[in-house]
N, C-alpha and C. Protein backbone atom coordinates (compact mmCIF):
# COMPACT_ATOMS: atom_id res chain seq x y z
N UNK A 1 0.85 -1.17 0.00
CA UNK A 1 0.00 0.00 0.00
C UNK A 1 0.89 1.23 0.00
N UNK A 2 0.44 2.23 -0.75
CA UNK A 2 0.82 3.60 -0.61
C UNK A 2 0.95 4.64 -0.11
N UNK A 3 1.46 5.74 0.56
CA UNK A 3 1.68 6.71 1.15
C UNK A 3 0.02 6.77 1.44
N UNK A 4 -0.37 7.47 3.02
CA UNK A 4 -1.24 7.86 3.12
C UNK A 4 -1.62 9.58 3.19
N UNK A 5 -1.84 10.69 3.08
CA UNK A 5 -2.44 11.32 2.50
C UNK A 5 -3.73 12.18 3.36
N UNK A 6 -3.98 12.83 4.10
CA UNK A 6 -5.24 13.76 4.58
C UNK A 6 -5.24 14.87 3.89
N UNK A 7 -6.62 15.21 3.57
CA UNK A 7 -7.04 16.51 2.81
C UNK A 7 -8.28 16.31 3.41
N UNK A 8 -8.49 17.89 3.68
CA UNK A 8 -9.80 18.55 4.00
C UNK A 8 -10.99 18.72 3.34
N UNK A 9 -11.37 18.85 3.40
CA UNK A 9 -13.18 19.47 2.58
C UNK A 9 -13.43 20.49 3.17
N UNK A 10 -13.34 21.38 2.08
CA UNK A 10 -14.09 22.72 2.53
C UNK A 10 -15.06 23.45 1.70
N UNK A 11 -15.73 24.32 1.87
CA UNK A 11 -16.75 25.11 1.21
C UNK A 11 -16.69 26.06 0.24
N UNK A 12 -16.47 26.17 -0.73
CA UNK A 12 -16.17 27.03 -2.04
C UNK A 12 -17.08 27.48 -2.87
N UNK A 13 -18.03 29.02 -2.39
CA UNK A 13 -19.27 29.35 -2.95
C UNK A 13 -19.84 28.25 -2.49
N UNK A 14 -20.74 28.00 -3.68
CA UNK A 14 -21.82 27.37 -3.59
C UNK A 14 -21.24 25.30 -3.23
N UNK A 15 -20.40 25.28 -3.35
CA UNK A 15 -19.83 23.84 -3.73
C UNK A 15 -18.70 23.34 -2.78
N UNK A 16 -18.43 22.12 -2.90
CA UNK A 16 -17.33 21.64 -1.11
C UNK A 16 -16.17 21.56 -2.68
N UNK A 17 -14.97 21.85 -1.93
CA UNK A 17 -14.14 21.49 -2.51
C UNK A 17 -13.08 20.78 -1.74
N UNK A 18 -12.05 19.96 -2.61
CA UNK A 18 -11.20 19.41 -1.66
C UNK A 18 -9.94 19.29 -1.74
N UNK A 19 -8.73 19.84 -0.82
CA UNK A 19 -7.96 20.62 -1.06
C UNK A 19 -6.83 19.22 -0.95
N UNK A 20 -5.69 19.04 -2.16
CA UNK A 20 -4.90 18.15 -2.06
C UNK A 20 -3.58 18.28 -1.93
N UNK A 21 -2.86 17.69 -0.91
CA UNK A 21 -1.48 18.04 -0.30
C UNK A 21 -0.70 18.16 -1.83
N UNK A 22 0.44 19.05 -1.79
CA UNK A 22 1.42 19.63 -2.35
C UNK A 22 2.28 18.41 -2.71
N UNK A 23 2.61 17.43 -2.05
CA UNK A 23 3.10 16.05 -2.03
C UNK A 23 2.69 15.36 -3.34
N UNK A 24 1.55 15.58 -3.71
CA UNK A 24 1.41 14.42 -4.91
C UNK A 24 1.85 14.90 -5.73
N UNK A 25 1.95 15.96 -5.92
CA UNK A 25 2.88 16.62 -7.58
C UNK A 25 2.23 16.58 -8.53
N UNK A 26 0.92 17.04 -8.35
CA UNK A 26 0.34 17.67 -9.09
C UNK A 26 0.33 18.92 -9.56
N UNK A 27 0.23 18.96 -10.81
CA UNK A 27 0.28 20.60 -11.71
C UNK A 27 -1.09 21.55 -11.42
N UNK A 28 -0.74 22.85 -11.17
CA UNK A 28 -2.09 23.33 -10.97
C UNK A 28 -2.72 23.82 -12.36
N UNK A 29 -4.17 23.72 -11.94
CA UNK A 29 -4.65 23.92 -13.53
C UNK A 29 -5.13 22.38 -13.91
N UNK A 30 -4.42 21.17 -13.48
CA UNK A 30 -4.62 20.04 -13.90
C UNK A 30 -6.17 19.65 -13.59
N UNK A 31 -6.95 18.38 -14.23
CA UNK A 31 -8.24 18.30 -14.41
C UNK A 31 -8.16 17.00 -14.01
N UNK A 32 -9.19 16.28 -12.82
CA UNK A 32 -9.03 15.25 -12.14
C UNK A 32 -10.15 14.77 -12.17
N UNK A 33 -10.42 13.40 -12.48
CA UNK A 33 -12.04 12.54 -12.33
C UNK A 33 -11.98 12.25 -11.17
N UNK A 34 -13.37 12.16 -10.43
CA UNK A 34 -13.82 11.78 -9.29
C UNK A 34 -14.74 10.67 -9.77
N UNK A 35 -14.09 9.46 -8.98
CA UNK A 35 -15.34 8.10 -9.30
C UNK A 35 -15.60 7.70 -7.99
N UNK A 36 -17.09 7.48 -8.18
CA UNK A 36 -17.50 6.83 -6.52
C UNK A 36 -17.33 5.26 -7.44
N UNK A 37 -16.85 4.34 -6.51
CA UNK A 37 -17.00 3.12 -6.27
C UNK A 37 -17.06 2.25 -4.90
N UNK A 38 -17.75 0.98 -5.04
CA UNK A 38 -17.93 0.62 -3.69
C UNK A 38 -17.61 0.49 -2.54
N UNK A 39 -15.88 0.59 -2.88
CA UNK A 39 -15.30 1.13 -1.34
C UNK A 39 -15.34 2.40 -0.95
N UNK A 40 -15.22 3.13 -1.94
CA UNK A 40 -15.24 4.79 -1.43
C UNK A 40 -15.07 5.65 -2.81
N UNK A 41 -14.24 6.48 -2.94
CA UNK A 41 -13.94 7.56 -3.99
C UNK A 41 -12.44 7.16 -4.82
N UNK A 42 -12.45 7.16 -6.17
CA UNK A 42 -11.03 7.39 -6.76
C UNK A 42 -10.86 8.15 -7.30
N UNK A 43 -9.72 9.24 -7.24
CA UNK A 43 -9.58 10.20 -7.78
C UNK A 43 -8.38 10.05 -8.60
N UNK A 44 -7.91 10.22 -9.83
CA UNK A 44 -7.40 10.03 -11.12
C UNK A 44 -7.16 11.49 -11.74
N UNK A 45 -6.06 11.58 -12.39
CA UNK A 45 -5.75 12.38 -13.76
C UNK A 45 -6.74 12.16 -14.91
N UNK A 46 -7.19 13.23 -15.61
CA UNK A 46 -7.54 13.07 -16.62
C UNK A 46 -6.63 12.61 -17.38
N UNK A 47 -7.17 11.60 -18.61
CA UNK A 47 -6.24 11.29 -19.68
C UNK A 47 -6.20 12.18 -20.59
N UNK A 48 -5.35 12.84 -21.22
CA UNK A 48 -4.80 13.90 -21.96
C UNK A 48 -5.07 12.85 -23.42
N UNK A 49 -5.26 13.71 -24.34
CA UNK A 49 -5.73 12.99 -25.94
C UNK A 49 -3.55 13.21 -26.45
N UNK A 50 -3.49 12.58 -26.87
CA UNK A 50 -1.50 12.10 -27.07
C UNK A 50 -1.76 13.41 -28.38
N UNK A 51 -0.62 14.28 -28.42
CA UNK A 51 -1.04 15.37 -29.38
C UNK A 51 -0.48 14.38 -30.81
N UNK A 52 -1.37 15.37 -31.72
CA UNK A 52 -1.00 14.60 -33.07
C UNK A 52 0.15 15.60 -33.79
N UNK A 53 1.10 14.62 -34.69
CA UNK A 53 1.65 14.83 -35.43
C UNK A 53 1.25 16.02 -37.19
N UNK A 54 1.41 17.29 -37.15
CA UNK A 54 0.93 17.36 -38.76
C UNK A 54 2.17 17.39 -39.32
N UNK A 55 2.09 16.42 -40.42
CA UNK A 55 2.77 15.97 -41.35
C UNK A 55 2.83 16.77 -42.85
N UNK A 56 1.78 17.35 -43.14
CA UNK A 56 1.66 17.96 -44.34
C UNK A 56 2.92 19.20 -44.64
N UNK A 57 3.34 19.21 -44.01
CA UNK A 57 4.77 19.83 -45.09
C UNK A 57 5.56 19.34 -45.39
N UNK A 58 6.00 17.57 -44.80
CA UNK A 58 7.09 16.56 -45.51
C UNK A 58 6.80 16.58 -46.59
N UNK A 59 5.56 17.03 -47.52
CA UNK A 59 5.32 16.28 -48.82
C UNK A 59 6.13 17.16 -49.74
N UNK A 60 7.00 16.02 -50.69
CA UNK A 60 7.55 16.63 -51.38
C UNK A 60 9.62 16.87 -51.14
N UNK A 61 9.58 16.53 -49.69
CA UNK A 61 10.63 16.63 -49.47
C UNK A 61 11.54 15.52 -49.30
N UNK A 62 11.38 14.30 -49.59
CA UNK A 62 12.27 13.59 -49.81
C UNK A 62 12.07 12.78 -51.10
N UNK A 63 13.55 13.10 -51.59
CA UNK A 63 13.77 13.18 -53.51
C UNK A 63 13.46 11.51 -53.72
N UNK A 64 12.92 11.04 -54.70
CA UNK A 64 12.99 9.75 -54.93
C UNK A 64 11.83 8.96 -54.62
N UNK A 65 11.44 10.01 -53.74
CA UNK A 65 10.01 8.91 -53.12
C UNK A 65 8.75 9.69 -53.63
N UNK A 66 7.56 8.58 -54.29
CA UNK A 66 6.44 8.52 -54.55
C UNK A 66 5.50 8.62 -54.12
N UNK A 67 4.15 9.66 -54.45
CA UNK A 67 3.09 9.27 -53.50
C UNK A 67 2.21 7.90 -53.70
N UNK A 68 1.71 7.29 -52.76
CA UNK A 68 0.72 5.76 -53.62
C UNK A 68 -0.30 6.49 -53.96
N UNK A 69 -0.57 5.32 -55.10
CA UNK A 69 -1.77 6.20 -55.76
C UNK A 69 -3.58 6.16 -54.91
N UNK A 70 -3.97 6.49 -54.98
CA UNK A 70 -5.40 6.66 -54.31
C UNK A 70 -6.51 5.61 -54.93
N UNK A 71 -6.53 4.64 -54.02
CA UNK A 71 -7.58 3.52 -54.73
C UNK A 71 -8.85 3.29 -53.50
N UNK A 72 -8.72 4.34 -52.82
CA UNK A 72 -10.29 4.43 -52.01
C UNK A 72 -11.12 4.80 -52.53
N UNK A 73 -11.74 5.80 -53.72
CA UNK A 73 -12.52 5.99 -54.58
C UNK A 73 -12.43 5.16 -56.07
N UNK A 74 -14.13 5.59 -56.26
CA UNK A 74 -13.91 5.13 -58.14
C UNK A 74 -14.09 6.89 -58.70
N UNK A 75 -13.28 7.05 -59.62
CA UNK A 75 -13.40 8.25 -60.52
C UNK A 75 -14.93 8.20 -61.05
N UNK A 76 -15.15 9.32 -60.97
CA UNK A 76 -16.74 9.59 -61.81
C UNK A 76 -16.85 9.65 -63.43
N UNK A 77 -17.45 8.66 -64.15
CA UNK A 77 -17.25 8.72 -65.70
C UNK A 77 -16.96 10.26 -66.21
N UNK A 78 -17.14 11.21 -65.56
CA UNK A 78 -17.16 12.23 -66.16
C UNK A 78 -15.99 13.08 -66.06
N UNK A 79 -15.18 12.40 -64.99
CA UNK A 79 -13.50 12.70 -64.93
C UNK A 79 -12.77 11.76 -65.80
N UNK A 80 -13.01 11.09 -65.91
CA UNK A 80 -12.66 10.06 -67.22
C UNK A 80 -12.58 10.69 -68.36
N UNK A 81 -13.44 10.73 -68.65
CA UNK A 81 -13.68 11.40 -69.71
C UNK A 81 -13.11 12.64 -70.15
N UNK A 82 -12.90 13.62 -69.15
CA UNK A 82 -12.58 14.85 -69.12
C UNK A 82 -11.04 14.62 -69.33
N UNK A 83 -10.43 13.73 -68.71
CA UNK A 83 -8.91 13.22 -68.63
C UNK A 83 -8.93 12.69 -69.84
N UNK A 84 -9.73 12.13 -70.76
CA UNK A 84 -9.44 11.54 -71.92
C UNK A 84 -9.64 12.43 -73.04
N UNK A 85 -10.40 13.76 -72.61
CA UNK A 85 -10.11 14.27 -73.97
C UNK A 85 -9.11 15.30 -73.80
N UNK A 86 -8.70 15.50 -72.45
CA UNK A 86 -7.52 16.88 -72.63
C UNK A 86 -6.00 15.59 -73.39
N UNK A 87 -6.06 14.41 -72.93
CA UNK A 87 -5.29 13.66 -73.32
C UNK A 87 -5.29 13.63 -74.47
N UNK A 88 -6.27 13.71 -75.36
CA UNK A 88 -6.83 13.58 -76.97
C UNK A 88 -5.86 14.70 -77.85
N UNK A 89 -6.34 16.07 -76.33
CA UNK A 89 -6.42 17.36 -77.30
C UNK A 89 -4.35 17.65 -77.40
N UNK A 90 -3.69 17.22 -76.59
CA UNK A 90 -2.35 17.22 -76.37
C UNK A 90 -1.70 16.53 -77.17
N UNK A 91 -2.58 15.06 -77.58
CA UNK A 91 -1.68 14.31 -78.81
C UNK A 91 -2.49 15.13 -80.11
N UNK A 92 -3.00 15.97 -80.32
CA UNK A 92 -3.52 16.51 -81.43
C UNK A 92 -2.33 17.65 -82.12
N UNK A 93 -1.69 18.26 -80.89
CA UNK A 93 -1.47 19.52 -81.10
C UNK A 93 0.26 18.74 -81.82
């Protein structure tokens, strides 16, 4: 078992709040779940969402490499088409 721990309850406006020793090393500002379960209360860190990566300016920057081509859609006959006649009009000229 783990360090034990007293904190108070006190009254804040309208609402009890409850004040947690300096010891746990917690950040202030930080955002904490309160769960009742059948022995008593657990109190937890929120889980933070892992930040994402944007990637969109690698493109293009390393020489040699290809994008894959896009086979999650079907082209609409009418891009087809449109691709087949500028293709037409280029072997014309």
């Amino acid at each position: 078992m783990g360090k034990e721990y007293r904190a108070k309850v006190f009254k804040s406006g309208n609402s009890l709040a409850l004040r947690l020793p300096k010891e746990l090393g917690l950040k202030e500002g930080s955002t904490m779940v309160l769960r009742e379960e059948r022995a008593g209360f657990v109190i937890e860190p929120e889980e933070t969402p892992r930040p994402k990566i944007d990637i969109s300016g690698f493109a293009g920057k390393a020489p040699g490499i290809k994008l894959a081509p896009r086979e999650d859609f079907e082209e609409r006959p009418s891009t087809i088409a449109a691709r087949e006649a500028a293709r037409k009009a280029r072997e014309a000229k």
